[in-house]
Protein backbone atom coordinates (compact mmCIF):
# COMPACT_ATOMS: atom_id res chain seq x y z
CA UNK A 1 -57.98 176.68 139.81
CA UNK A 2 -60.51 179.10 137.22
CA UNK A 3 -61.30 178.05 134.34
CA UNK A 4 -60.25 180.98 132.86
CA UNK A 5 -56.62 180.26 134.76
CA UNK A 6 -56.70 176.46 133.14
CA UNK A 7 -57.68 177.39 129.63
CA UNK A 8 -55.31 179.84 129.59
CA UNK A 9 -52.81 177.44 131.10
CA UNK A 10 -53.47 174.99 128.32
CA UNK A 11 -53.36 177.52 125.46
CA UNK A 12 -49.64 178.06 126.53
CA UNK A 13 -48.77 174.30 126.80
CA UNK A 14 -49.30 173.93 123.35
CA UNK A 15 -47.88 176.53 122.02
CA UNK A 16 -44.76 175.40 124.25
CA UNK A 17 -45.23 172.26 123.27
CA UNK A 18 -44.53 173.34 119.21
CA UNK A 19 -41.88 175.55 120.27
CA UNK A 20 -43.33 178.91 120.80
CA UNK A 21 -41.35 179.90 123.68
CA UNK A 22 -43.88 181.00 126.25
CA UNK A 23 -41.94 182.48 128.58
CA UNK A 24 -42.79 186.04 128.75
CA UNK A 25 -46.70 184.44 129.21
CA UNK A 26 -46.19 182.21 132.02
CA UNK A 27 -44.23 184.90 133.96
CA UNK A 28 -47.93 186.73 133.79
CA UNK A 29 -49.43 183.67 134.30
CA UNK A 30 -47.08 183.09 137.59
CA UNK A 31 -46.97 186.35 138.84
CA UNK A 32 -43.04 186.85 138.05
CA UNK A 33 -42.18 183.51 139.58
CA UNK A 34 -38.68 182.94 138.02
CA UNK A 35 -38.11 179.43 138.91
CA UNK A 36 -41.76 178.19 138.49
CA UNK A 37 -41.75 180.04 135.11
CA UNK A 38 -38.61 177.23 133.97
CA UNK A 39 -40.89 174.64 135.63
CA UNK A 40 -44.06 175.38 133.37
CA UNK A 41 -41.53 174.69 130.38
CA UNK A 42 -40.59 170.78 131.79
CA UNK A 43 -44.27 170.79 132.96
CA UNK A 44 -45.84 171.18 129.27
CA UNK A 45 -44.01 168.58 127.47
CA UNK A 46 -44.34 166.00 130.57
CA UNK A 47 -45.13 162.61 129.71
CA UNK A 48 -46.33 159.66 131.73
CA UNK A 49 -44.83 156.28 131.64
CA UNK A 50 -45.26 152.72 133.34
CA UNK A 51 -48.59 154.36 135.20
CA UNK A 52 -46.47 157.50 136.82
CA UNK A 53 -43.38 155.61 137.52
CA UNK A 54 -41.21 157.70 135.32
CA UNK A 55 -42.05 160.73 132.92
CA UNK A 56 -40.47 161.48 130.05
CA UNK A 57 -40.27 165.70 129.39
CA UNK A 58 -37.72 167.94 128.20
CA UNK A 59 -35.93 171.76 128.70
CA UNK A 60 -34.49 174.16 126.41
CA UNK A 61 -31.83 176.65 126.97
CA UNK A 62 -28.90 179.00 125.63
CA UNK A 63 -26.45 176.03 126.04
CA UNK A 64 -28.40 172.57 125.18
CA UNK A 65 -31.80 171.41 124.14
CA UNK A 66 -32.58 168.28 126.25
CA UNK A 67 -34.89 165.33 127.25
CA UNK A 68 -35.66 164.68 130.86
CA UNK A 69 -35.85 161.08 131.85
CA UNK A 70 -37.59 161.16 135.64
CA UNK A 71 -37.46 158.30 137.85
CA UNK A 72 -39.86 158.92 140.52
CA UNK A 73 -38.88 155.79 142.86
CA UNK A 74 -35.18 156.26 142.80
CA UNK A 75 -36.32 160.32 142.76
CA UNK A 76 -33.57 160.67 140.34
CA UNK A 77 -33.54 163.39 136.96
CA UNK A 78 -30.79 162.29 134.04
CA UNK A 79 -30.62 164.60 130.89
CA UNK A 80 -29.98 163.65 127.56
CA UNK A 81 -28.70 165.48 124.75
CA UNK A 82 -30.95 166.19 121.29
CA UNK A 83 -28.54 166.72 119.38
CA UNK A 84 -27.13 163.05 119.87
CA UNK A 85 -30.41 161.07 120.69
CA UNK A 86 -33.97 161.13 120.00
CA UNK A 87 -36.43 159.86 122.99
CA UNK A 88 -39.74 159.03 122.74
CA UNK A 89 -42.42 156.90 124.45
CA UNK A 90 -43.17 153.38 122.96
CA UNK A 91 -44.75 150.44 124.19
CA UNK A 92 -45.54 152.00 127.47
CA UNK A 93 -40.92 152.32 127.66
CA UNK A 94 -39.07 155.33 127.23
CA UNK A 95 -37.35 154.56 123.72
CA UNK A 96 -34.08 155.74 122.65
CA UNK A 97 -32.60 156.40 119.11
CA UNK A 98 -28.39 157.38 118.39
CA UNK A 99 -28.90 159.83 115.58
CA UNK A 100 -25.57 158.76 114.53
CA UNK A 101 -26.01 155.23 114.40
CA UNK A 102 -29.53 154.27 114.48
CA UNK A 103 -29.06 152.28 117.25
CA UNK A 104 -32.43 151.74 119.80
CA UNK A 105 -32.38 151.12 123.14
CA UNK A 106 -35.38 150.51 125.75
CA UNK A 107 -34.47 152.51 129.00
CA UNK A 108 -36.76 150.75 131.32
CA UNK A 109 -35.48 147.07 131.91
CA UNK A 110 -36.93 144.45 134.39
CA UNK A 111 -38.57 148.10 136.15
CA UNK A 112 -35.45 150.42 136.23
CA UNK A 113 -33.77 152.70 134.05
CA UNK A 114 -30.53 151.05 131.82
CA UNK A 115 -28.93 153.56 129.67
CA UNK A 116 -26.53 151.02 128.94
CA UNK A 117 -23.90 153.17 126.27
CA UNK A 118 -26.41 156.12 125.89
CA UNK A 119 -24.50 159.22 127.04
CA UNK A 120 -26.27 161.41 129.68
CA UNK A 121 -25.56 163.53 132.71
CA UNK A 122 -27.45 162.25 136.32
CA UNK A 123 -26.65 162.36 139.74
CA UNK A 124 -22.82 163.73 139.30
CA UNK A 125 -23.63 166.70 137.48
CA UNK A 126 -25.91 167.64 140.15
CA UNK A 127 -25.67 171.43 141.71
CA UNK A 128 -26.05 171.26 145.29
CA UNK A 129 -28.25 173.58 147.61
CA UNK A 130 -28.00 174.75 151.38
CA UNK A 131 -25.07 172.61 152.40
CA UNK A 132 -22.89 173.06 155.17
CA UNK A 133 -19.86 171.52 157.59
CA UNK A 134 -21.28 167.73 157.23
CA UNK A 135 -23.97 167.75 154.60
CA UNK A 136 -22.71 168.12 150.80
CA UNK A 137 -26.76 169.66 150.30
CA UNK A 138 -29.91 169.23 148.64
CA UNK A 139 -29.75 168.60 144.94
CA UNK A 140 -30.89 170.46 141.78
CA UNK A 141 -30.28 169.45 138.08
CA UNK A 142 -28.38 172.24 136.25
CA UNK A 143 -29.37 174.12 133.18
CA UNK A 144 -27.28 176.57 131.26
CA UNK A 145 -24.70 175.09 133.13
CA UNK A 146 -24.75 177.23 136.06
CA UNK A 147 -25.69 177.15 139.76
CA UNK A 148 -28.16 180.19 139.14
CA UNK A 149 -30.44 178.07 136.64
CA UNK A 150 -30.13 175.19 138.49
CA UNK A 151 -33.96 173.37 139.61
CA UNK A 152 -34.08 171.18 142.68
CA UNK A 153 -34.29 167.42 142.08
CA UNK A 154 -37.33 167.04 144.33
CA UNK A 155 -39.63 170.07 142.69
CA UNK A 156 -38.91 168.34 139.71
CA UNK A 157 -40.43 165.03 140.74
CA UNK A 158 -43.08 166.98 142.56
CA UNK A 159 -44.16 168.92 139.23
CA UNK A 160 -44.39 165.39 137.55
CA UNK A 161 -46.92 164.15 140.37
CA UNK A 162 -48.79 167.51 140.93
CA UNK A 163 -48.49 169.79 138.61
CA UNK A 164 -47.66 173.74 137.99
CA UNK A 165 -50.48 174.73 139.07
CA UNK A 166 -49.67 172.82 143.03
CA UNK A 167 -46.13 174.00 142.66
CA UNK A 168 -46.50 177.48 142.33
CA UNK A 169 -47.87 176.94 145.64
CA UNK A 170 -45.18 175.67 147.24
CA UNK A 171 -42.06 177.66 145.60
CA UNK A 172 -41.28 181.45 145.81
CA UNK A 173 -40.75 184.30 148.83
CA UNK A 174 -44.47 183.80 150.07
CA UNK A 175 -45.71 180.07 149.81
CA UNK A 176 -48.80 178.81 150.40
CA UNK A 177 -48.44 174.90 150.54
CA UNK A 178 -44.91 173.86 152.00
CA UNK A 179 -43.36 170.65 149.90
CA UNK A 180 -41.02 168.89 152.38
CA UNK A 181 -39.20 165.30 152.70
CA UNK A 182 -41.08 162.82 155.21
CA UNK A 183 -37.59 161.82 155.87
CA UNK A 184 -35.25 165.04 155.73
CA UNK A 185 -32.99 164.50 152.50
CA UNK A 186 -29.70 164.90 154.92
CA UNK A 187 -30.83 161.86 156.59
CA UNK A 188 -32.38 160.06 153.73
CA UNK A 189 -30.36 160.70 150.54
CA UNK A 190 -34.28 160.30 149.11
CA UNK A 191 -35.81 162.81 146.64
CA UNK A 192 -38.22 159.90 145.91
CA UNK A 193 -42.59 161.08 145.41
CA UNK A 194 -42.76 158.41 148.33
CA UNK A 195 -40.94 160.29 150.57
CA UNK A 196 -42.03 163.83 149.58
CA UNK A 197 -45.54 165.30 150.79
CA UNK A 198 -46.79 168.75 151.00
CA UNK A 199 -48.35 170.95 154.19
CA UNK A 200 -50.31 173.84 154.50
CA UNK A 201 -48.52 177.01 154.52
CA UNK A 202 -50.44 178.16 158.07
CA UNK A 203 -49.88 174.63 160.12
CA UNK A 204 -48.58 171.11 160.08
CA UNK A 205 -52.05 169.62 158.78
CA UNK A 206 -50.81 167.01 156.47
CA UNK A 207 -52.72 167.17 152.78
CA UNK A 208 -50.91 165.03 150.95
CA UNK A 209 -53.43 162.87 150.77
CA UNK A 210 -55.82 165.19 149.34
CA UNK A 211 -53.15 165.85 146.14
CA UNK A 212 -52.87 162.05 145.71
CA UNK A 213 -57.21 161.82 145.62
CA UNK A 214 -57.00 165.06 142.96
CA UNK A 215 -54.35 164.30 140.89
């Protein structure tokens, strides 16, 4: 990556980041790469918690403005609303305020997530992606409440451990790097970073382990 790409890159995070929409910029940026472009969004608000364990981010659109809580164990993305709750980071714990009530909660207990009451949509309101006679699909979270906006589950938790910049790589018509399950989801059920690794786009040479040394 330039310089000139990453400054630029940065300049547009922040300006995401206080709500200047930057969509029109990372399209540029991303050479017209629709579904990257909605990535860039999650990726400039992404925030790290319990040393990469989960991330905390967040996506806007027509229909709801929303926090991303991203387990990247389980490989699992829940939404909640911001018009109901307010999320932050605290004490190294993804921390959760009711508007309504004032009530906090900690999400992370004993090392996995609790929502206890907090209302949220997970793993049933999941769209589902290149599914067929025995297998229900690979899974995307929905925004704007439709298939067409929908973002699958494991470029999600792939953007959390490598970035836009990686990503952009490995989604679109002509990609370089190809992001695959070690274990193929229909057999594993698992969208977790463990069992996700990335290959070259010209043979099966295996460079996951150069992301994990650069990242």
């Amino acid at each position: 990556m330039s310089i000139e790409f990453q400054r630029k890159l940065e300049h547009m995070n922040r300006l995401q980041r206080k709500g200047v929409d930057q969509e029109d910029n990372y399209r540029l940026l991303f050479d017209e790469n629709s579904k990257v472009v909605e990535m860039a969004k999650i990726n400039a608000h992404k925030e790290k918690v319990r040393n990469g364990a989960f991330y905390l981010s967040c996506k806007k659109s027509d229909k709801a403005d929303e926090y991303l809580v991203i387990d990247m164990f389980e490989g699992q993305v829940y939404k909640v609303n911001k018009m109901d709750y307010r999320v932050k980071i605290a004490d190294d714990n993804i921390l959760v305020t009711d508007k309504a009530t004032k009530k906090e909660k900690f999400l992370i207990v004993k090392g996995k997530l609790d929502f206890g009451e907090i209302k949220y949509l997970g793993i049933k309101h999941y769209t589902y992606f290149s599914g067929g006679r025995d297998f229900k699909g690979v899974p995307a979270v929905r925004f704007n409440n439709s298939y067409k906006y929908s973002i699958r589950v494991h470029w999600i938790i792939a953007l959390m451990r490598y970035g836009i910049e990686t990503m952009n790589k490995c989604v679109g018509n002509s990609p370089v790097f190809r992001l695959r399950h070690k274990v193929a989801y229909k057999k594993s059920a698992d969208n977790s970073i463990r069992n996700l690794h990335i290959l070259t786009g010209n043979d099966d040479d295996n460079i996951y382990r150069w992301f994990d040394e650069q990242v």
